[in-house]
C-alpha atoms as a PDB file:
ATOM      1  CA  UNK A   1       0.000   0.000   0.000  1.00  0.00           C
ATOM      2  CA  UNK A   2       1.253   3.305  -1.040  1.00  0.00           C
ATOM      3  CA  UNK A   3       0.936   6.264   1.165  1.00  0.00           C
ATOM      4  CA  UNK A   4      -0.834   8.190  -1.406  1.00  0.00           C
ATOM      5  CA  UNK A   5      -3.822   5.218  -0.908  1.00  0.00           C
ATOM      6  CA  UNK A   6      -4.110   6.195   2.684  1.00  0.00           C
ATOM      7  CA  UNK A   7      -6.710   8.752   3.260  1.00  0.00           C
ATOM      8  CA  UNK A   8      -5.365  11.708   5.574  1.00  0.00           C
ATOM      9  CA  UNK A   9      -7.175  12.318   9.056  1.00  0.00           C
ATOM     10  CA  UNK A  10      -7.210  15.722   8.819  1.00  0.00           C
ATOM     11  CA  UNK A  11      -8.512  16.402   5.174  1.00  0.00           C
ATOM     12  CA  UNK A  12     -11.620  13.518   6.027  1.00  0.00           C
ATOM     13  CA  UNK A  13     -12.358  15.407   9.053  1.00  0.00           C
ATOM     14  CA  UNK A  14     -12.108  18.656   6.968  1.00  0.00           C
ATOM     15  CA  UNK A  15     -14.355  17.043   4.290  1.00  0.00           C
ATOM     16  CA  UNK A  16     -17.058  16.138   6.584  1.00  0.00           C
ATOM     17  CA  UNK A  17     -17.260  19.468   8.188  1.00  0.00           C
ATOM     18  CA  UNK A  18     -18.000  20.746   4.669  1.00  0.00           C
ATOM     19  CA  UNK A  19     -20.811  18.499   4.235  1.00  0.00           C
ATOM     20  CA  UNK A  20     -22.264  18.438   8.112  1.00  0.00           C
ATOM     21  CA  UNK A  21     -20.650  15.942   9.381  1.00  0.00           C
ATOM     22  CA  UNK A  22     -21.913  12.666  10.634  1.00  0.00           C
ATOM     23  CA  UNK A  23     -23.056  11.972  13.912  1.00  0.00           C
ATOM     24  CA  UNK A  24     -23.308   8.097  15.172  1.00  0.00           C
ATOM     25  CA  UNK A  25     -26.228   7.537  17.745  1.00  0.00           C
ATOM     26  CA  UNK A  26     -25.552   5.400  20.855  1.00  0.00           C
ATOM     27  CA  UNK A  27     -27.236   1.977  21.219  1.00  0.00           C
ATOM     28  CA  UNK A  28     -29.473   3.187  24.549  1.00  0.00           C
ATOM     29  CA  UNK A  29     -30.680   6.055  22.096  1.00  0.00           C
ATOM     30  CA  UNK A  30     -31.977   3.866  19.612  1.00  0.00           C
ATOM     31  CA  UNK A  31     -33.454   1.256  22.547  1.00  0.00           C
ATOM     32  CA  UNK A  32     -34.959   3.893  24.294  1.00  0.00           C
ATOM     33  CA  UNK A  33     -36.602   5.388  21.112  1.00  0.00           C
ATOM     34  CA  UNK A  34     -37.702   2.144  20.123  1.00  0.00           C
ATOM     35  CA  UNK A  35     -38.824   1.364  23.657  1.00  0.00           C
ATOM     36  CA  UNK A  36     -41.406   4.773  23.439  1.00  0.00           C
ATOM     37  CA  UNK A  37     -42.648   4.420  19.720  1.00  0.00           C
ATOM     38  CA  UNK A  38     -44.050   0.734  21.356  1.00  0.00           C
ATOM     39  CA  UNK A  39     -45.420   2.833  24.475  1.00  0.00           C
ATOM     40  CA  UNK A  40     -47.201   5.040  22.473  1.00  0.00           C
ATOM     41  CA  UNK A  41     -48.819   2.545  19.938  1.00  0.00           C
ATOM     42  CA  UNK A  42     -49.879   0.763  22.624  1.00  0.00           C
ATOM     43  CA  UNK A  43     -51.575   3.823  24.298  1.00  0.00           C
ATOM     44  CA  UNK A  44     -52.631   4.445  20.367  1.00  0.00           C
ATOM     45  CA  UNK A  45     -54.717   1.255  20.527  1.00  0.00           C
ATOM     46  CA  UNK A  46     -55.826   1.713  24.034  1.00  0.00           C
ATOM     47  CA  UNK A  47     -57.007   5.244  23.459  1.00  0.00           C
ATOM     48  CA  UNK A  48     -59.107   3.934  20.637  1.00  0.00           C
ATOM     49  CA  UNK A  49     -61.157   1.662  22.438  1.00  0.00           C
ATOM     50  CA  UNK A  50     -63.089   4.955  24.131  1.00  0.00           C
ATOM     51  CA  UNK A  51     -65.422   7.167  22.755  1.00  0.00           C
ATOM     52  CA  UNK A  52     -63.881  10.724  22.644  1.00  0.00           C
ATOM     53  CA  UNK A  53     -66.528  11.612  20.415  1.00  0.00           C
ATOM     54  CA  UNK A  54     -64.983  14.672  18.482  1.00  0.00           C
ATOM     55  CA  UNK A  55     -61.656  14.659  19.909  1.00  0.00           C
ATOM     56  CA  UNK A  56     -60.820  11.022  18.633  1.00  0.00           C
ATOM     57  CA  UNK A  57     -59.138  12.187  15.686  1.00  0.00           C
ATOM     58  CA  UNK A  58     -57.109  14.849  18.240  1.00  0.00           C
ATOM     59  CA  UNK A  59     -55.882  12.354  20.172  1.00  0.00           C
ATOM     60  CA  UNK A  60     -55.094  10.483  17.929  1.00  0.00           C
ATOM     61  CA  UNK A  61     -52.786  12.889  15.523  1.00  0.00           C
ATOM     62  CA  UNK A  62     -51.403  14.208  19.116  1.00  0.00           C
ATOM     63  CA  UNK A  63     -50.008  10.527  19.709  1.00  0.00           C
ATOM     64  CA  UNK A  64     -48.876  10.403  15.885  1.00  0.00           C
ATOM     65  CA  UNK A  65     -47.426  14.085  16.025  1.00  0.00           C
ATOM     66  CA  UNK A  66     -45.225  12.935  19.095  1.00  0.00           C
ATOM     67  CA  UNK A  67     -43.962   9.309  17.557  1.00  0.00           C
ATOM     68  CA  UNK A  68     -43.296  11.283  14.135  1.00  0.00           C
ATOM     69  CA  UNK A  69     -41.376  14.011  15.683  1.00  0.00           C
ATOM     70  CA  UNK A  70     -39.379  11.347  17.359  1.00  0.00           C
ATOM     71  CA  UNK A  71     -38.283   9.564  14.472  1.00  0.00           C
ATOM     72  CA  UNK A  72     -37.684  12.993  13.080  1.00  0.00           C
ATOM     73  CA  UNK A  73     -35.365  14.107  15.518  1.00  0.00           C
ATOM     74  CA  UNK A  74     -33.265  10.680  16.023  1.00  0.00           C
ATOM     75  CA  UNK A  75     -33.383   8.476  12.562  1.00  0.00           C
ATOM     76  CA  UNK A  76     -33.188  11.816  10.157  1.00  0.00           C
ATOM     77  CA  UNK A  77     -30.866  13.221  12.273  1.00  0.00           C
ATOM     78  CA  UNK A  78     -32.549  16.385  12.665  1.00  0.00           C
ATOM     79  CA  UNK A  79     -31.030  17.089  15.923  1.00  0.00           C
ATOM     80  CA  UNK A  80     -28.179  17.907  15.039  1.00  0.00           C
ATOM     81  CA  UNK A  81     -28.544  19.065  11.147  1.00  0.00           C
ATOM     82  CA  UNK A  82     -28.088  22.638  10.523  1.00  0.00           C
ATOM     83  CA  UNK A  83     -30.712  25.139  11.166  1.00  0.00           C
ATOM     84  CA  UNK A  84     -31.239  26.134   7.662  1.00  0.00           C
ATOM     85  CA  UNK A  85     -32.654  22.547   6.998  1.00  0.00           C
ATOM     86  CA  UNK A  86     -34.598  22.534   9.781  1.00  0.00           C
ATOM     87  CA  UNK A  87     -36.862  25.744   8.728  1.00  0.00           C
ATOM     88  CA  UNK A  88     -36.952  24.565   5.318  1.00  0.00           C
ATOM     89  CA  UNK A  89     -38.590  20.959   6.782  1.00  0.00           C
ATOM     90  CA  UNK A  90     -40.639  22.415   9.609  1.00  0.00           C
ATOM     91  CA  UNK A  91     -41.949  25.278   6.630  1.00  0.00           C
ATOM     92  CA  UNK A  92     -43.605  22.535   4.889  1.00  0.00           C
ATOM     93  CA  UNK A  93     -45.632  21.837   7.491  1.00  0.00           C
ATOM     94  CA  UNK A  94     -46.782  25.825   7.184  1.00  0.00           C
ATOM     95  CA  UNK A  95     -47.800  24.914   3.773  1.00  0.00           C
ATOM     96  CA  UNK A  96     -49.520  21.655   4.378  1.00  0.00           C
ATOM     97  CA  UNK A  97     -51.582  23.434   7.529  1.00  0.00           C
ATOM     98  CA  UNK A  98     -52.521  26.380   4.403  1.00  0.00           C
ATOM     99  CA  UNK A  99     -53.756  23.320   2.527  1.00  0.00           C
ATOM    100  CA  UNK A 100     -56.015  22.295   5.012  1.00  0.00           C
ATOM    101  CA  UNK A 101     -57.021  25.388   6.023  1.00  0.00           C
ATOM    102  CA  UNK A 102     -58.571  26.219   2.075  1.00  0.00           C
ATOM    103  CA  UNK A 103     -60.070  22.701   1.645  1.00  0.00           C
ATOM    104  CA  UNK A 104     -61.936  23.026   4.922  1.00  0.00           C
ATOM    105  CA  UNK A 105     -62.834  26.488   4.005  1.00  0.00           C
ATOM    106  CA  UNK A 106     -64.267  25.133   0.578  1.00  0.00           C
ATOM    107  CA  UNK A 107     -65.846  22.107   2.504  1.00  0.00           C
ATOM    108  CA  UNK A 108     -67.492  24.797   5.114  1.00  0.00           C
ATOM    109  CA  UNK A 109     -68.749  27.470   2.464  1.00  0.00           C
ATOM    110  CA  UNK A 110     -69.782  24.900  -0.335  1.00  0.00           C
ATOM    111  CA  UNK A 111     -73.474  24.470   0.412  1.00  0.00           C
ATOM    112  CA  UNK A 112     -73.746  28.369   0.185  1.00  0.00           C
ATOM    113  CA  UNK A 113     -72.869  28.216  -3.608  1.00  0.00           C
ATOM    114  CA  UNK A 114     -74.234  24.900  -4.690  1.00  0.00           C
ATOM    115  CA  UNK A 115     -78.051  24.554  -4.389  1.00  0.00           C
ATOM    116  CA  UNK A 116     -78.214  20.418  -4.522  1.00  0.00           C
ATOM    117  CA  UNK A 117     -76.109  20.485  -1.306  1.00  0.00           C
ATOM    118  CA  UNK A 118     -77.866  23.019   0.351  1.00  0.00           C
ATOM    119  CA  UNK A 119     -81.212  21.087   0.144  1.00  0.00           C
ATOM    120  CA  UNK A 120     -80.049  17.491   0.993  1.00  0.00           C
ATOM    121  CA  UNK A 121     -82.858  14.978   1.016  1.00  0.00           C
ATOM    122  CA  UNK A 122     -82.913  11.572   2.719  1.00  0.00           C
ATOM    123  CA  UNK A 123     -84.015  10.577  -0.912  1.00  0.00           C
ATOM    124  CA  UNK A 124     -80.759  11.773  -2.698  1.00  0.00           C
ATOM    125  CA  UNK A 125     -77.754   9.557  -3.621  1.00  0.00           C
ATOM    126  CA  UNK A 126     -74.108  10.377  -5.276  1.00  0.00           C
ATOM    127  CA  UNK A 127     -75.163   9.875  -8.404  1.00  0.00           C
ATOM    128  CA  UNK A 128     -78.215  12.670  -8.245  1.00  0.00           C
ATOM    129  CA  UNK A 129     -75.570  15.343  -7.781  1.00  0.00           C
ATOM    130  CA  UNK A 130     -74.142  14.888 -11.732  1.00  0.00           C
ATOM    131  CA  UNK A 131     -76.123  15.812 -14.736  1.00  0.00           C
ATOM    132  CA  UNK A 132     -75.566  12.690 -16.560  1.00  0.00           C
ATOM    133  CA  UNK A 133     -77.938  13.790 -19.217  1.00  0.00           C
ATOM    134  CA  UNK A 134     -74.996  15.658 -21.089  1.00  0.00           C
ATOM    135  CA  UNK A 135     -76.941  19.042 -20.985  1.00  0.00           C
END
């Protein structure tokens, strides 16, 4: 082996720097993350064997909000990424909530505008909302 086929310490260290660097998680991280993604399934299933009535569906995306921000944080490394990638991954979720926001605002106001939804009848199926006479 030449020494021109060994890699220097100090440029590899100088090269990962420029790219961010790596970071290696301990074994008790990954146990203990593992350990509390099974602890809150578990409380996932258990919560979904009572009636909430309307705050099912919040308790239920609070319990998947906290195991996806764990596997966020640990197996994407976004710990300890930069701060730049951070905002541009948390803005999405900005965008996503706007999303939401204007297709429940369509869903809220649409029986204002449309005059088959605002007189619903127990008579009335899917297919009575098309004109499927081609008029």
């Amino acid at each position: 082996m030449t020494s021109e086929s060994i890699p220097d310490p100090a440029t590899h260290a100088a090269q990962g720097d420029a790219h961010g660097g790596h970071h290696i998680c301990s074994f008790r991280l990954f146990a203990s993350i593992f350990v509390s993604l099974l602890i809150l399934t578990s409380l996932t299933v258990l919560v979904s064997r009572f009636d909430f009535g309307g705050f099912n569906m919040i308790i239920a995306m609070g319990i998947a909000s906290i195991k996806a921000a764990l596997v966020m944080t640990v197996f994407m490394h976004m710990r300890w990424d930069t701060a730049a990638n951070n905002i541009a991954f948390l803005s999405s979720f900005l965008f996503l909530g706007i999303l939401f926001l204007f297709t429940l605002a369509d869903f809220a106001t649409r029986a204002d505008t449309d005059p088959v939804l605002a007189q619903p009848s127990d008579k009335m199926r899917p297919a009575d909302y098309y004109d499927w006479s081609g008029h």
